[in-house]
Each structure stands twice: as C-alpha cells, then as structure tokens.
C-alpha atoms as a PDB file:
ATOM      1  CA  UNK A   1      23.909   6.619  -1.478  1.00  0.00           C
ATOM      2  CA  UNK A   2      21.463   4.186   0.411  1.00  0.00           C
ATOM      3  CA  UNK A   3      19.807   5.198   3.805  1.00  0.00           C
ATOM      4  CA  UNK A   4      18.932   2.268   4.978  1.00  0.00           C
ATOM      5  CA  UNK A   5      17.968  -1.353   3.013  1.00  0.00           C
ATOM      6  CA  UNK A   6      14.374  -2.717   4.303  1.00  0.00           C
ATOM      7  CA  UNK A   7      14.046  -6.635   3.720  1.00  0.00           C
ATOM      8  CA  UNK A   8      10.304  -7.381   3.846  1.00  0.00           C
ATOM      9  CA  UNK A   9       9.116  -9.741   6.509  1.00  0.00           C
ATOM     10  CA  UNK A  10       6.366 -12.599   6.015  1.00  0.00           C
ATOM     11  CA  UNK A  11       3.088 -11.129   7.545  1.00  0.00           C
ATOM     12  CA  UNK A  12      -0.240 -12.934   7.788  1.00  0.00           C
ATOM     13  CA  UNK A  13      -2.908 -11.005   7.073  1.00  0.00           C
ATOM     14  CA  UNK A  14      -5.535 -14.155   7.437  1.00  0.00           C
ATOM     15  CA  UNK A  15      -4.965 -17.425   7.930  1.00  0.00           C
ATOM     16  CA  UNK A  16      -3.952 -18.746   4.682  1.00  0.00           C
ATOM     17  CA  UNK A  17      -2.788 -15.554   2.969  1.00  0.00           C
ATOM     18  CA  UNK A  18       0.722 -14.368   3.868  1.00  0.00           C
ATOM     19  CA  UNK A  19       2.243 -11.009   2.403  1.00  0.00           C
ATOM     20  CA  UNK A  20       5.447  -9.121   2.418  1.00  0.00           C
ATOM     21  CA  UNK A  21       5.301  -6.297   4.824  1.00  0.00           C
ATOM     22  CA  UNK A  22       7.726  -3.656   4.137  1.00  0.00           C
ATOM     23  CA  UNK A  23       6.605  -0.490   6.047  1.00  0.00           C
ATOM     24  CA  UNK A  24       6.456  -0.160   8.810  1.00  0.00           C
ATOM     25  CA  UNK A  25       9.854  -0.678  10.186  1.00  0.00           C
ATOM     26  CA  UNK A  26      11.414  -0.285  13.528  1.00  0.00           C
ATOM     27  CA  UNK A  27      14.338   1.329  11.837  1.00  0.00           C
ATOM     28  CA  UNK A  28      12.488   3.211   9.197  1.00  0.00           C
ATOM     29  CA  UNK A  29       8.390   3.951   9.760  1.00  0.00           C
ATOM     30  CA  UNK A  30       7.328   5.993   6.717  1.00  0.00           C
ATOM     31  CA  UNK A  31       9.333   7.233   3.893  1.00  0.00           C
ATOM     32  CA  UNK A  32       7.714  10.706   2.780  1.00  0.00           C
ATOM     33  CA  UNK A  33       4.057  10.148   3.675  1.00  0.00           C
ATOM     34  CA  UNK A  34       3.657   6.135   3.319  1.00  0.00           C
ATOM     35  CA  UNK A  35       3.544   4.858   6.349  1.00  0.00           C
ATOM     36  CA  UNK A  36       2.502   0.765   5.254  1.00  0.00           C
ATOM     37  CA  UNK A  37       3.389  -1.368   2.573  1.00  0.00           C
ATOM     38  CA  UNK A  38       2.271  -5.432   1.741  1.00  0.00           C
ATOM     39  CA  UNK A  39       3.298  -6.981  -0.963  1.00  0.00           C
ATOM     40  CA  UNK A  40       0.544  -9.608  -1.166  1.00  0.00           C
ATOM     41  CA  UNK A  41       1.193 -12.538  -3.667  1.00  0.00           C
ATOM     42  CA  UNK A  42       1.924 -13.816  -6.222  1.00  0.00           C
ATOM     43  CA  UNK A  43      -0.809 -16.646  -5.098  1.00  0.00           C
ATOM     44  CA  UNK A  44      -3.710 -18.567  -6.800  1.00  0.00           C
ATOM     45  CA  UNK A  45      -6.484 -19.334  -4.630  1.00  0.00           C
ATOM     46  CA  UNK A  46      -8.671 -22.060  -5.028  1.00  0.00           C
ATOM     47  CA  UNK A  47     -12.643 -21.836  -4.634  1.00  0.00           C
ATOM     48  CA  UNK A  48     -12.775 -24.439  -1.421  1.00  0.00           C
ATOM     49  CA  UNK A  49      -9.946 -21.634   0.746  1.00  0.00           C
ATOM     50  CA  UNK A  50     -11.191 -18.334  -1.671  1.00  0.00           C
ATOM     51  CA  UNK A  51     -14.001 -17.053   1.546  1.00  0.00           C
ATOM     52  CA  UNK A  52     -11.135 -17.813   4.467  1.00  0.00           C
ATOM     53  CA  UNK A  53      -9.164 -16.195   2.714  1.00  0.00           C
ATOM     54  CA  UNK A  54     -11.465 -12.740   2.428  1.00  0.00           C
ATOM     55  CA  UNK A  55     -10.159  -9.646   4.838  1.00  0.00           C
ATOM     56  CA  UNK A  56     -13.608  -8.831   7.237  1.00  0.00           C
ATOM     57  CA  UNK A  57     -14.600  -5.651   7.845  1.00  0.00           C
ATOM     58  CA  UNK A  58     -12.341  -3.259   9.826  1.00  0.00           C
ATOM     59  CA  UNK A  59     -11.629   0.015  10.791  1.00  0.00           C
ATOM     60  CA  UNK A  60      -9.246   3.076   9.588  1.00  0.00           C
ATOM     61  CA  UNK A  61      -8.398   6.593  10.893  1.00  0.00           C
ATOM     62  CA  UNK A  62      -5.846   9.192   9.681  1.00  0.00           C
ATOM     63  CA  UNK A  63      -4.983   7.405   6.154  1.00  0.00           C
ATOM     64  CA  UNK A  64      -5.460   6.814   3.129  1.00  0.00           C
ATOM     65  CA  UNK A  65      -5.471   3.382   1.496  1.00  0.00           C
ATOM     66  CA  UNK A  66      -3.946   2.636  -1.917  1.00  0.00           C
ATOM     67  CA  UNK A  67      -5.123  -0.570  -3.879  1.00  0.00           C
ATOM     68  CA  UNK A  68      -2.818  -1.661  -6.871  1.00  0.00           C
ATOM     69  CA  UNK A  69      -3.090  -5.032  -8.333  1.00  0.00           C
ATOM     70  CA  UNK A  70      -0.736  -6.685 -10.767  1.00  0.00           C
ATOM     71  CA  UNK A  71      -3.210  -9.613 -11.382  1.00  0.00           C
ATOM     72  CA  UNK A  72      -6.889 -11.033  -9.891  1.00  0.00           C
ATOM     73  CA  UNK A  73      -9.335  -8.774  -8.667  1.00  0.00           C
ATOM     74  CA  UNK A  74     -11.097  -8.080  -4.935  1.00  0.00           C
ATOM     75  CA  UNK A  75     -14.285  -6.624  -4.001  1.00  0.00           C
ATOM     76  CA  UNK A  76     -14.316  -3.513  -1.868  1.00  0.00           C
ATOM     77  CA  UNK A  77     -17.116  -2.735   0.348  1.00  0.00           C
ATOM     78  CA  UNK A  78     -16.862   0.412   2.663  1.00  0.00           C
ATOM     79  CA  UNK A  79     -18.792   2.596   5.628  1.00  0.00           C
ATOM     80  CA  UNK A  80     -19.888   4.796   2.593  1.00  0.00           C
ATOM     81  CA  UNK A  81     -21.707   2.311   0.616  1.00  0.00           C
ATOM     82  CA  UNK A  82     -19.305   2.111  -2.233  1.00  0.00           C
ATOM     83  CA  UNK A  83     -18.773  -1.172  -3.377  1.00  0.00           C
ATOM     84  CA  UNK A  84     -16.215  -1.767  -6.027  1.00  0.00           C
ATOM     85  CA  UNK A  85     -13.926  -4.562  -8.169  1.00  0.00           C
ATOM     86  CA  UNK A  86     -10.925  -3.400  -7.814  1.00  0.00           C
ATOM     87  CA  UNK A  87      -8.804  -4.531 -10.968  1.00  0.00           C
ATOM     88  CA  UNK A  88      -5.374  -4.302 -12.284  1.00  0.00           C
ATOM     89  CA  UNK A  89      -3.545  -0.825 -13.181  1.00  0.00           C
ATOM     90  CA  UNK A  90      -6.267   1.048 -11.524  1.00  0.00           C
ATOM     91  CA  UNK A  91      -5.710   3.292  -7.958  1.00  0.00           C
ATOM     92  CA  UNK A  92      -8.028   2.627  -5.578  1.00  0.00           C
ATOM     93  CA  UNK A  93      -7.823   5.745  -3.052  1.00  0.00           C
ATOM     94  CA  UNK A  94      -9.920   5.502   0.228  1.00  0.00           C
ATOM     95  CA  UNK A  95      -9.489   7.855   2.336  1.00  0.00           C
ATOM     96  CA  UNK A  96     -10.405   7.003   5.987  1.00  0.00           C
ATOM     97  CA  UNK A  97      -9.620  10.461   7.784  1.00  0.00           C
ATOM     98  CA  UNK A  98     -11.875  10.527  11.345  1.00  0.00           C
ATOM     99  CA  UNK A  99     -13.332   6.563  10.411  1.00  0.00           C
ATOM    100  CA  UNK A 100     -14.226   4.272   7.910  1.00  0.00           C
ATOM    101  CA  UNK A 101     -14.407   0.428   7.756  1.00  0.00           C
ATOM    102  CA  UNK A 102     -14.108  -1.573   4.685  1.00  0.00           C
ATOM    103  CA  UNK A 103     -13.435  -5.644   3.405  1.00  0.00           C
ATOM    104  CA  UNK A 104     -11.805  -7.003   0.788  1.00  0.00           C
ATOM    105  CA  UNK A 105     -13.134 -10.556  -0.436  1.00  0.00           C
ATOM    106  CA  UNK A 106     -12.116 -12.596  -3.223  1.00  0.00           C
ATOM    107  CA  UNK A 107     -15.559 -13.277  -4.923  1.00  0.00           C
ATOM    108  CA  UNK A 108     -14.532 -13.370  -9.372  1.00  0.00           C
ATOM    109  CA  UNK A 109     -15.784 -16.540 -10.537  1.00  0.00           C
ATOM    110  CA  UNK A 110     -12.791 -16.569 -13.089  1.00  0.00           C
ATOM    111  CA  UNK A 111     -10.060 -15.714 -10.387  1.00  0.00           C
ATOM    112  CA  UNK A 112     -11.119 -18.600  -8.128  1.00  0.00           C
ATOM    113  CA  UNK A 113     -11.079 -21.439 -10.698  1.00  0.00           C
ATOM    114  CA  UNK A 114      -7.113 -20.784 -10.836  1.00  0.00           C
ATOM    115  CA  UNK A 115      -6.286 -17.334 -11.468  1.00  0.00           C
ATOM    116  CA  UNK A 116      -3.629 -15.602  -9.707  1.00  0.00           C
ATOM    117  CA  UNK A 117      -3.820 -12.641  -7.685  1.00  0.00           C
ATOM    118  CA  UNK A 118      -0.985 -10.040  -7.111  1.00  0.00           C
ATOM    119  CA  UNK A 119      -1.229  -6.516  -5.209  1.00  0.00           C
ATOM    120  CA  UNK A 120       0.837  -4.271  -3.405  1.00  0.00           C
ATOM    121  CA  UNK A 121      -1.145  -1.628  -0.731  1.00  0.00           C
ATOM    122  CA  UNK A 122       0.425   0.828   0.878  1.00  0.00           C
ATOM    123  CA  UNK A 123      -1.354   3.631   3.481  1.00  0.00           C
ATOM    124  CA  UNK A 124      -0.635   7.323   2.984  1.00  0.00           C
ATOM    125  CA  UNK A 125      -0.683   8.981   6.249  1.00  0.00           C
ATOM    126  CA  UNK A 126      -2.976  12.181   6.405  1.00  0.00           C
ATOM    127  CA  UNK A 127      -1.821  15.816   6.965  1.00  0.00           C
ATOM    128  CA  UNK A 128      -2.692  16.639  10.267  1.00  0.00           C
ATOM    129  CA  UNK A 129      -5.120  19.155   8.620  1.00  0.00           C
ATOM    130  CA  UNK A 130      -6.920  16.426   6.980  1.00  0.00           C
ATOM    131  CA  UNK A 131      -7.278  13.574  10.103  1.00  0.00           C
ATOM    132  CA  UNK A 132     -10.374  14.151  10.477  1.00  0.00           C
ATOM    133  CA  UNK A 133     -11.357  14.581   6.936  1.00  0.00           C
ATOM    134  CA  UNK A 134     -14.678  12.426   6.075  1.00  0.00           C
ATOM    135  CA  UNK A 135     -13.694   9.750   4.616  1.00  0.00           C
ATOM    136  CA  UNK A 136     -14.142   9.873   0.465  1.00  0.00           C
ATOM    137  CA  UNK A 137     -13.544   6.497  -1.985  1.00  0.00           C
ATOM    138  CA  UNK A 138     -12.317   7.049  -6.161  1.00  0.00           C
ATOM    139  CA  UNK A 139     -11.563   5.143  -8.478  1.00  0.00           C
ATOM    140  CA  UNK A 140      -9.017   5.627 -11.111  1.00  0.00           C
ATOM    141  CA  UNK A 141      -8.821   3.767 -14.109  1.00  0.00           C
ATOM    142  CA  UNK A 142      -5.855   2.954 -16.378  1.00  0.00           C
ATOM    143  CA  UNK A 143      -6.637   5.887 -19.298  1.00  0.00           C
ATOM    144  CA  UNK A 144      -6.457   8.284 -16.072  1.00  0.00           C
ATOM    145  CA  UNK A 145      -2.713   7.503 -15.511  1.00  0.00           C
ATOM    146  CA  UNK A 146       0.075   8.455 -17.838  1.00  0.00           C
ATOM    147  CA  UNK A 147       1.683   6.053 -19.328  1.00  0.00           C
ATOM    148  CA  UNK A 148       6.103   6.649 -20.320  1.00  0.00           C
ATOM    149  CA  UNK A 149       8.116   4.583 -22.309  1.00  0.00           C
ATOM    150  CA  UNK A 150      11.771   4.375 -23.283  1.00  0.00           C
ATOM    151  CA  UNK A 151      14.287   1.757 -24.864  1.00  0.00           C
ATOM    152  CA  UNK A 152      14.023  -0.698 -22.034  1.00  0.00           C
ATOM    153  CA  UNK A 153      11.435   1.428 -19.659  1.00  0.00           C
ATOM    154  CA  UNK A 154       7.786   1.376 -18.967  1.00  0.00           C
ATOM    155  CA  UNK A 155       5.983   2.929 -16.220  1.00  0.00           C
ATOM    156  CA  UNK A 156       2.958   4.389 -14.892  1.00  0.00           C
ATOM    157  CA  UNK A 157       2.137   7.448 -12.106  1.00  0.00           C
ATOM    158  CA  UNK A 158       0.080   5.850 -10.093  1.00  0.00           C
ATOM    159  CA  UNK A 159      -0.301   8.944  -8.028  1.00  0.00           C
ATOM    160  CA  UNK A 160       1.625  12.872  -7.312  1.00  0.00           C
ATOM    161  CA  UNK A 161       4.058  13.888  -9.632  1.00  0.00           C
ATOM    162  CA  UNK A 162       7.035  12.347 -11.134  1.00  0.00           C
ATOM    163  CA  UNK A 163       9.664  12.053 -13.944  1.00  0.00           C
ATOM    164  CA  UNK A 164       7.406  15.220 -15.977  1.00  0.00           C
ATOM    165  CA  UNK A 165       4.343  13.421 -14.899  1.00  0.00           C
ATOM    166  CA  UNK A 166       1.262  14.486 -13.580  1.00  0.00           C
ATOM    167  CA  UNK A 167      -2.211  12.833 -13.331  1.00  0.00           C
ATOM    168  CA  UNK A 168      -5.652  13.233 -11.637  1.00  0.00           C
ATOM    169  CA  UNK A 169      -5.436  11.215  -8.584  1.00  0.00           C
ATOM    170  CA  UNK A 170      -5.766  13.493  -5.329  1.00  0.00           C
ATOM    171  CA  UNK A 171      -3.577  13.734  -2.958  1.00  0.00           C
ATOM    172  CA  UNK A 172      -3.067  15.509   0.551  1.00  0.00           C
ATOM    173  CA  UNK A 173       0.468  16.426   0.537  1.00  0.00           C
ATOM    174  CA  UNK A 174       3.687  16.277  -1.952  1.00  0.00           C
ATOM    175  CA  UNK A 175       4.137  13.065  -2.716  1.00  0.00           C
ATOM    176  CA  UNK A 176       5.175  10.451  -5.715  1.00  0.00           C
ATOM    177  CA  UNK A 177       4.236   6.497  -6.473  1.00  0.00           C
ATOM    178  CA  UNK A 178       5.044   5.060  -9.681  1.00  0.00           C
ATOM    179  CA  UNK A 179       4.924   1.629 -10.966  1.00  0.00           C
ATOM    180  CA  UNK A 180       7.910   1.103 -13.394  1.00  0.00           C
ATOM    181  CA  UNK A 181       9.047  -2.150 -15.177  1.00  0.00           C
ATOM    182  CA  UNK A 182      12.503  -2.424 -16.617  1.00  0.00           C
ATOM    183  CA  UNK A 183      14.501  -4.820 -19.328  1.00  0.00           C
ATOM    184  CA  UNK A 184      17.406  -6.061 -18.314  1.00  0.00           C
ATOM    185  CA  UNK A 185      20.378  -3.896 -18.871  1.00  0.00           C
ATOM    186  CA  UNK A 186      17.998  -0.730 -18.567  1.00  0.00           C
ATOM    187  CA  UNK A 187      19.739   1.854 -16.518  1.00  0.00           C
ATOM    188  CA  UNK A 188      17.164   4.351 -14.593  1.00  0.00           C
ATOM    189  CA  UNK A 189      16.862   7.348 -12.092  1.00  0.00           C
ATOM    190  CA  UNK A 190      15.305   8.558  -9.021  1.00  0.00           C
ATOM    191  CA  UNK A 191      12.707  11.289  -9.617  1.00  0.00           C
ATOM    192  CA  UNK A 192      13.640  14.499  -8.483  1.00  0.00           C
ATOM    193  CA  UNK A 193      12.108  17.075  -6.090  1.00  0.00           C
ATOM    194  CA  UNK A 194      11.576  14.984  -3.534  1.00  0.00           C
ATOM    195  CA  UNK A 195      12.888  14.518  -0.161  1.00  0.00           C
ATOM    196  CA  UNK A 196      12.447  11.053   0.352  1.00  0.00           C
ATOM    197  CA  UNK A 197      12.610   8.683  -2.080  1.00  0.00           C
ATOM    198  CA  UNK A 198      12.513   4.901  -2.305  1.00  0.00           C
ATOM    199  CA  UNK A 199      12.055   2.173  -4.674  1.00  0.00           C
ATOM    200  CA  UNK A 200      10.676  -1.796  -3.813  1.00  0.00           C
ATOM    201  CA  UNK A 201      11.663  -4.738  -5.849  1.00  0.00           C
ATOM    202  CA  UNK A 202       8.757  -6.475  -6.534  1.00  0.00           C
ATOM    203  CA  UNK A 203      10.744  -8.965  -8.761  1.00  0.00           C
ATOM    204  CA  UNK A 204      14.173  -9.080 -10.429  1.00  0.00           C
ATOM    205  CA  UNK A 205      17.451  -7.462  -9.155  1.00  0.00           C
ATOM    206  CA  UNK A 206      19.157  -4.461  -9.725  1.00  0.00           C
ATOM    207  CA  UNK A 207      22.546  -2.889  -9.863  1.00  0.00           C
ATOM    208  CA  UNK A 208      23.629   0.426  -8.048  1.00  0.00           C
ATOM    209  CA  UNK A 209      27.632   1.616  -7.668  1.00  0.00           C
ATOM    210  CA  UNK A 210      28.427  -1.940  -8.076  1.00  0.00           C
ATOM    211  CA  UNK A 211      26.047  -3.540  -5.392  1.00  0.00           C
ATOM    212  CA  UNK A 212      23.325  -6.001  -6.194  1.00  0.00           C
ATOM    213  CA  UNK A 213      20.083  -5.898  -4.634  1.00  0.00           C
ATOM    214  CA  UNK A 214      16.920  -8.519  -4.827  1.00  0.00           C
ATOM    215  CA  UNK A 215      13.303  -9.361  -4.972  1.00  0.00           C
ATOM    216  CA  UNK A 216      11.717  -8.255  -1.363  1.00  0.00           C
ATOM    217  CA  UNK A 217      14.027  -5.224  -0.593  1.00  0.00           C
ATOM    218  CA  UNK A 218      12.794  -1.608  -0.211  1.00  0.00           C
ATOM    219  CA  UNK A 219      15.566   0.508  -1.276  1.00  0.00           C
ATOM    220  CA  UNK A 220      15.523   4.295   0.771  1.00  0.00           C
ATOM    221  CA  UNK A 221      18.007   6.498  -0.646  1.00  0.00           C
ATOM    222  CA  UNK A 222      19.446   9.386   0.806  1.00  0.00           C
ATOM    223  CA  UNK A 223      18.653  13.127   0.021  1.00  0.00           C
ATOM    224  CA  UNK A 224      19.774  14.845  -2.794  1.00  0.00           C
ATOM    225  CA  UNK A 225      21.919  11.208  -4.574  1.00  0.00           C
ATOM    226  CA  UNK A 226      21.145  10.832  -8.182  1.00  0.00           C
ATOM    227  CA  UNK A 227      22.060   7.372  -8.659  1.00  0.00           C
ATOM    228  CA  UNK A 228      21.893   4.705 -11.643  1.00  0.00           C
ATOM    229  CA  UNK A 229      19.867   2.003 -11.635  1.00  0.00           C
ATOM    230  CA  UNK A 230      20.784  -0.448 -13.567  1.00  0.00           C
ATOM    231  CA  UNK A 231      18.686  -3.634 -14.113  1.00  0.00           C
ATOM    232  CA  UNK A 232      20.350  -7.424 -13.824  1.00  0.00           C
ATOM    233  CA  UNK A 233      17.649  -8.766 -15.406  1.00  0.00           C
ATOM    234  CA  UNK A 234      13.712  -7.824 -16.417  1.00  0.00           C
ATOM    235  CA  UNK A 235      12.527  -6.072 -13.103  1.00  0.00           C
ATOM    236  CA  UNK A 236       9.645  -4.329 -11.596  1.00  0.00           C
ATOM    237  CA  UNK A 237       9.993  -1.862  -9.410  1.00  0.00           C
ATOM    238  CA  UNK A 238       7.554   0.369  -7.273  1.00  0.00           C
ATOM    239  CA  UNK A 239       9.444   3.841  -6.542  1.00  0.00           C
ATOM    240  CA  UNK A 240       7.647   5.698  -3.582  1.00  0.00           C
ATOM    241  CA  UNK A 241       8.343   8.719  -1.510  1.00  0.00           C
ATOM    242  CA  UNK A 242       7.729  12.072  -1.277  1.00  0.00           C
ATOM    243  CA  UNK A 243       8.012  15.025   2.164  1.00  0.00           C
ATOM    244  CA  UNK A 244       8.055  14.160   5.421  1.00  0.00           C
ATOM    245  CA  UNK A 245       4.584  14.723   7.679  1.00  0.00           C
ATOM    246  CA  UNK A 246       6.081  14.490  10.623  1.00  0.00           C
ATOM    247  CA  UNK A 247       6.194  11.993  13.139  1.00  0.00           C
ATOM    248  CA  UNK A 248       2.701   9.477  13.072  1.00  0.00           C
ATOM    249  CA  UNK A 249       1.721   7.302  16.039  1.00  0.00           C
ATOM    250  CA  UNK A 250       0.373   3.493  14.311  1.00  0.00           C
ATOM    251  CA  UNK A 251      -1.475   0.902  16.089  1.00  0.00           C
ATOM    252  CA  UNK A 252      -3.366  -2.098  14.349  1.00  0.00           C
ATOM    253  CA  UNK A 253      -5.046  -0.094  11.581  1.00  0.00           C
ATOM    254  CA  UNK A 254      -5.573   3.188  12.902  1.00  0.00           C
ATOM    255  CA  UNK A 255      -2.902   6.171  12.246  1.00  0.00           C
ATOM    256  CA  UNK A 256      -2.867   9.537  14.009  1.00  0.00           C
ATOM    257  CA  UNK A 257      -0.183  12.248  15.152  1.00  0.00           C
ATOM    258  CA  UNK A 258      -2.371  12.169  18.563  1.00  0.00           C
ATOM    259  CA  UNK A 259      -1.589   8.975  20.910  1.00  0.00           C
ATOM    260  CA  UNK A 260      -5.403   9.841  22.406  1.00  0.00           C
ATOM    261  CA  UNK A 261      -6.365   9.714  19.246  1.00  0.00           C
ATOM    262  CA  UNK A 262      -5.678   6.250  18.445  1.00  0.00           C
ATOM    263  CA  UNK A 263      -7.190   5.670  22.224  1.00  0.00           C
ATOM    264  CA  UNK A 264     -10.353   7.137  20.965  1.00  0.00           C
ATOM    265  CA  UNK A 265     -10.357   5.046  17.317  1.00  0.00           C
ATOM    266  CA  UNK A 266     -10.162   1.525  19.435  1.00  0.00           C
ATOM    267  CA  UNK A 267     -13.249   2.810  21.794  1.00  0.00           C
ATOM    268  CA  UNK A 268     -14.792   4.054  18.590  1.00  0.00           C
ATOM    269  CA  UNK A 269     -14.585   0.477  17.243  1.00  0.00           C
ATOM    270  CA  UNK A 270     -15.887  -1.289  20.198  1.00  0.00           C
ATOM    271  CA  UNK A 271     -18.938   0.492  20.525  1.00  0.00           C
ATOM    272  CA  UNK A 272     -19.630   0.417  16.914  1.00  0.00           C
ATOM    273  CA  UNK A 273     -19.324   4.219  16.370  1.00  0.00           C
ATOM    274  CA  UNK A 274     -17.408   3.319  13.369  1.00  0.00           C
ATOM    275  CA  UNK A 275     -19.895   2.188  10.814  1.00  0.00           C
ATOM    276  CA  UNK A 276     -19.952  -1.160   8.916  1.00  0.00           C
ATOM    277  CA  UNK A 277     -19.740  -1.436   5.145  1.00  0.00           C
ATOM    278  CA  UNK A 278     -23.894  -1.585   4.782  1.00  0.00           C
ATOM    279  CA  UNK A 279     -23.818  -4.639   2.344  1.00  0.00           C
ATOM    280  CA  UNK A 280     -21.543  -6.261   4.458  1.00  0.00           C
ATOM    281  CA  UNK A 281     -22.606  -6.071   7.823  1.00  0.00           C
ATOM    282  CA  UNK A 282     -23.213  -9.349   9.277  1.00  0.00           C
ATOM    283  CA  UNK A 283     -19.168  -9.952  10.394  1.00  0.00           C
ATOM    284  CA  UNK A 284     -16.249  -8.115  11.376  1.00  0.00           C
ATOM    285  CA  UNK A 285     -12.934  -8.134  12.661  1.00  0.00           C
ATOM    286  CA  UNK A 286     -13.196  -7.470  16.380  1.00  0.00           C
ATOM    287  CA  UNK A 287     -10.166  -5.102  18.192  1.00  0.00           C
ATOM    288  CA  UNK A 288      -7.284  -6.475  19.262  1.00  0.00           C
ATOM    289  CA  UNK A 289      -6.306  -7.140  22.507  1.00  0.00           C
ATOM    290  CA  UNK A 290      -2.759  -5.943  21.621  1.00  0.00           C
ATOM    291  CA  UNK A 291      -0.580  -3.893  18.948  1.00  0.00           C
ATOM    292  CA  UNK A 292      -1.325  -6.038  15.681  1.00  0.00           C
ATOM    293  CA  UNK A 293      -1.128  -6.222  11.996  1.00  0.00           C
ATOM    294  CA  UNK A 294      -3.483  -4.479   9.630  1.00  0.00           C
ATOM    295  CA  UNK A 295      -6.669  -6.269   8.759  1.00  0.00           C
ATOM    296  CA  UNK A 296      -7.593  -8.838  11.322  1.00  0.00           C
ATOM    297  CA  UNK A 297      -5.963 -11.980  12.592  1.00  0.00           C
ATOM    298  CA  UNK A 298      -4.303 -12.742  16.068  1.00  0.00           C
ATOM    299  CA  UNK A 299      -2.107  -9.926  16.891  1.00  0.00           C
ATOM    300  CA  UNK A 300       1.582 -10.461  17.178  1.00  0.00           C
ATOM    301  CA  UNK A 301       4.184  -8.474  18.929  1.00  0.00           C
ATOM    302  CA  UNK A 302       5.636  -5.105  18.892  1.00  0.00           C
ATOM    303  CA  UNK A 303       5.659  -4.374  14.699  1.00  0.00           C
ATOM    304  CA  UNK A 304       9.255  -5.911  13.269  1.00  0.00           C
END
C-alpha cells in the first residue's frame, strides 16, 4: 500500500525560524514533480526577532516555487520587480527557470504584534523543456481555486487536476496539490490518474488498513492502491504528486537535470549575473561554501 513513510526533519532556514523539511529525502527525492517541501510553523513572531527572522535575497534555477499559508502573511520581492503579500489560501507560483532571486520578510504590522504564521512551500521541478524558461511570478487568489465539500470533507486545488477538479493555476507538467481538511471519522481517497501520489499530515492522524500515522509524516503510496483514509481525529492533510520528470540534480537552491548546470547557477550567483529583487537590493544571501539548505544560513551536510 505505502512506498515508503517520510518523517520530516527540523531544518533551519534562519536563525530563529526552524521548519519541517520533508522533501528532499535520501530515500525518496521528489514524488511526481515536487522536489522540496517545509512545513514552516505554526510560530508567532514577535516585533524585536520579526527582521532576523526575514529570508534575504537568493537565487533559483530550474523550479518553480509554491507559497501556501495557513495563517500570517510575508512579503515577496523578486528579480522581476514584483513585490507581493502573500496571504492565506492563495498560490503563489514563481517560476525561476534559467534565474531569479527573491526574499521573503515578515513586515504586517498586525502579524508582528502576536499573530501567528503558518506555511507549507514546496518547489516543482521544471520540464527539461522549460529550465531555462524566464522566470514569470502569479498570483492566485482564493475565488480562483475550487472549493469541494462533503459530510466531513473540505478541500481546495491548489494547483493541476484532481478529484473532478480543475482550476487556472499553470503548470509545466501533469501534476496535482490539494489542500484538504477532514473531521474525524471522515474516510477519504487518493485522486486518481496519477502516478505518484502522496499526502503530508500537517496536523492530526489518520487511519489506513489498520495502521496509524501522525502529524510530520509524508505518506507516498504505491502505484495504482486505492486506499481509505480514514481520519482519527480533525486532520489536515496536503495530498501531492503527480508523473515523474525524471531524475533532477539539487544543490542549495538551484535544481537542474544538468550537473554543469548547477556549476554554472553558483558562478552565476557570485558574479551577480543573477539579478537582485530591485527594491531589495542592499543584502543578500551569499553562496555556500558547501551543499546546504534552501534560503540562506550555514550550510549543513549532505541533505538528510
């Protein structure tokens, strides 16, 4: 039934703000086209820590980046001058394809006198058609993605098809990402269609043949099962997935199917061939010496 079970590690992302990261894995590095997922949160940052706490500007190649936030906002700033809140329920889609840089600070006046901020954001490696797209920014609001509801079941497409749903986020290859929140004792399904499927516990547990699984897991099912879900209590769940692209070389925050590629992203970075976000400029996150997380900080080792 179950390909493999993914417990999220803690990540730092800066010093201060610790995720979940679920993707990549040693065992497991993308399931269809995602290739990264943080869980970031829940967390409520207060004004003195709210600037450490902002992710500099820094590069991307071969993706695309997919904002989702449960609660709290962040600002986006990127190489194309777009600068946008990013708010719950909507998809933020940047897509970095031959080099874009972008930050993410925490600057809402109500969010830093106590609110509480909660995202998940996952990278959708690129056909290697599209790698060296130009990069491209939407936004997606809420009343752009469908909405289904059943005794016990809501949920929201955040992006491909799934379940009968459709919606007007663009994507580069067959793929699915749903945000779905279940009572307890609701009993759901995979989407079908797909050859990879998987589904995250953000919070809650859930039953399948028997077996309990928790908060922090990232479920990745085999081909073709069509099990039950059943929930052990109210539950969120982000269900992900979609076809393989083939294998995808990562390093820091640059993504390629070409190991020279990634060679020629960190030069690219050095010498400032990648552009900075134009209203936000005046700092950056410098390369690594050595592989790393996404987004700044000291690198650690190999990726868990």
């Amino acid at each position: 039934m179950l390909d493999i079970i993914i417990e999220s590690r803690k990540a730092q992302i800066v010093p201060g703000f610790e995720v979940k990261r679920i993707l990549p894995y040693q065992l497991r590095r993308m399931v269809g086209p995602f290739i990264f997922m943080d869980h970031g949160g829940p967390v409520s940052i207060p004004t003195p820590t709210s600037t450490n706490l902002d992710v500099l500007p820094h590069p991307h190649i071969g993706l695309s980046t997919v904002s989702y936030l449960f609660s709290g906002n962040v600002t986006h700033r990127d190489s194309l001058g777009v600068e946008q809140v990013i708010r719950p329920g909507e998809v933020n889609w940047m897509t970095a394809g031959k080099g874009i840089a972008h930050s993410e600070r925490f600057e809402d006046p109500a969010m830093l006198a106590g609110g509480e901020l909660e995202m998940i954001q996952t990278w959708v490696a690129l056909p290697e058609k599209d790698e060296e797209s130009e990069p491209s920014f939407k936004n997606y609001t809420p009343d752009q993605l469908p909405i289904f509801t059943d005794t016990g079941i809501w949920m929201r497409l955040i992006a491909g098809n799934a379940y009968g749903l459709t919606n007007e986020v663009s994507t580069s290859s067959p793929m699915f990402y749903v945000h779905v929140v279940l009572n307890q004792g609701a009993r759901f399904g995979l989407p079908q269609g797909h050859s990879e499927r998987g589904a995250y516990i953000v919070r809650g547990s859930v039953e399948i043949s028997g077996i309990t699984y928790s908060a922090g897991k990232l479920m990745v099912f085999n081909k073709g099962v069509d099990p039950v879900i059943i929930a052990k209590e109210n539950t969120t769940l982000m269900m992900l997935g979609g076809e393989h692209l083939g294998e995808r070389y990562i390093w820091w925050n640059f993504v390629s199917s070409r190991k020279e590629r990634i060679e020629q992203a960190k030069e690219d970075w050095k010498q400032g061939r990648i552009i900075l976000p134009p209203t936000d400029n005046e700092e950056y996150v410098p390369l690594p010496k050595d592989n790393s997380r996404p987004a700044g900080g000291p690198p650690p080792g190999a990726l868990s």
